[in-house]
Protein backbone atom coordinates (compact mmCIF):
# COMPACT_ATOMS: atom_id res chain seq x y z
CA UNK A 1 70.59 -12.27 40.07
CA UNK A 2 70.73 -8.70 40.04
CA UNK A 3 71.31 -7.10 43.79
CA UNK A 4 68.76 -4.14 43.45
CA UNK A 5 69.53 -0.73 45.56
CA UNK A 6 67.81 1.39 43.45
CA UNK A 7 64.16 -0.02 43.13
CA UNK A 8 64.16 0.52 46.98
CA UNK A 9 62.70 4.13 46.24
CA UNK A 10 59.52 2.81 44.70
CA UNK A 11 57.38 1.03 47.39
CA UNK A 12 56.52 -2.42 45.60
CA UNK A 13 54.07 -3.30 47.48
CA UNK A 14 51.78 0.06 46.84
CA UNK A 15 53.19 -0.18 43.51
CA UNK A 16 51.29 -4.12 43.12
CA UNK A 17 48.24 -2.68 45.02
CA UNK A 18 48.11 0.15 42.11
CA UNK A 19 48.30 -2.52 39.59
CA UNK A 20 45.78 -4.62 40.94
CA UNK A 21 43.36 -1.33 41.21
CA UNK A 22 43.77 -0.47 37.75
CA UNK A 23 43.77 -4.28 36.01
CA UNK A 24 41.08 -6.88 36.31
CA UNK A 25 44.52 -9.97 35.30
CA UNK A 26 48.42 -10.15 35.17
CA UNK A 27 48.95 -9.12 31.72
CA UNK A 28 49.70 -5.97 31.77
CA UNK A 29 52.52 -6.30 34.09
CA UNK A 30 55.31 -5.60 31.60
CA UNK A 31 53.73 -2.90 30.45
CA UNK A 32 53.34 -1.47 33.93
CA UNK A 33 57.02 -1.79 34.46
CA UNK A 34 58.05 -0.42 31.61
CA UNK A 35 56.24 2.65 32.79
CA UNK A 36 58.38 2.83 35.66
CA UNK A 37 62.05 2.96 33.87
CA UNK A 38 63.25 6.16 33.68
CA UNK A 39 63.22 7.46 30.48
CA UNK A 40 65.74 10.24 29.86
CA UNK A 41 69.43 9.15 30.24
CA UNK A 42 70.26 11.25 33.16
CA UNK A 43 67.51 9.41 35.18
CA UNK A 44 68.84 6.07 33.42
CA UNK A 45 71.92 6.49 34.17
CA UNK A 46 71.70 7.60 37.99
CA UNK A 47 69.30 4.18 38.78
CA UNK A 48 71.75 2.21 37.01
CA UNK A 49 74.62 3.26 38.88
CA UNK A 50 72.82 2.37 41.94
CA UNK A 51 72.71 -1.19 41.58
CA UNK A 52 75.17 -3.87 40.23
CA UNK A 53 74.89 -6.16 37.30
CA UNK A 54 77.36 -7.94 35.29
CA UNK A 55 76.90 -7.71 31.78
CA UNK A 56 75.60 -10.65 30.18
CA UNK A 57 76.38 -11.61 26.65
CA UNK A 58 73.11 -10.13 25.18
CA UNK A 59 74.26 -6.78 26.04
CA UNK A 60 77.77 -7.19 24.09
CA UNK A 61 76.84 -4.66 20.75
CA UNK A 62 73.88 -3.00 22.40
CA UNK A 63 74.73 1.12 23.32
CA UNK A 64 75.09 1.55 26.56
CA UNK A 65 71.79 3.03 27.39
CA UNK A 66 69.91 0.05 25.88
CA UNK A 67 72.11 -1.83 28.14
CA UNK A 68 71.37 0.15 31.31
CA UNK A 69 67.34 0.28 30.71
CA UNK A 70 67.64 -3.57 30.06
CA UNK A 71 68.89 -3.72 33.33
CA UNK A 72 66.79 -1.45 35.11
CA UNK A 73 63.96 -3.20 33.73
CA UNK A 74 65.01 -6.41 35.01
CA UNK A 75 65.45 -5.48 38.06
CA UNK A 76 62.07 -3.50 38.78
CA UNK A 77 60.47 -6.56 37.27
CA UNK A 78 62.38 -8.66 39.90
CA UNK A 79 61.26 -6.61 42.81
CA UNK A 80 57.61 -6.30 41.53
CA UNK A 81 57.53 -9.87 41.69
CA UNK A 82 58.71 -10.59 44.78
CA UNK A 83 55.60 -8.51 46.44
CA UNK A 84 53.03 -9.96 44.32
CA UNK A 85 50.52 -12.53 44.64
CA UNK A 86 48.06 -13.97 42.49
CA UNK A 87 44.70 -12.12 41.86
CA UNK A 88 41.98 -13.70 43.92
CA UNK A 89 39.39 -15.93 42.00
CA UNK A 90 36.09 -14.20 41.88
């Protein structure tokens, strides 16, 4: 489990309510998040050093900002899916 402090600047549950505006199902959510990692390394590295992670063996040989966006990934993923439900059945 990654404890999160930096995904507490996005609101995750406008960010859901965005997705579920934009997408008629749940599989774009990767791609969604994916939008929402910082892409330049200063931005990179500021949200990762707001949150702690231990590195995991996958990350042993990867640089260090492959590691970092990994990370930041996971953890936006993690806090997308704790504010979202299931699309209603039409």
């Amino acid at each position: 489990m990654v404890v999160c402090i930096m995904s507490n600047h996005i609101n995750w549950k406008k960010a859901v309510e965005e997705y579920k505006e934009n997408y008629e199902d749940d599989d774009g959510i990767h791609e969604y998040i994916d939008g929402l990692v910082p892409h330049y390394y200063y931005d990179i590295s500021n949200a990762f050093l707001n949150f702690t992670a231990p590195i995991e063996a996958s990350d042993v040989g990867a640089d260090i900002a492959t590691v970092m966006v990994r990370h930041i990934f996971d953890a936006y993923y993690e806090s997308f899916m704790e504010e979202w439900t299931p699309f209603e059945e039409a």
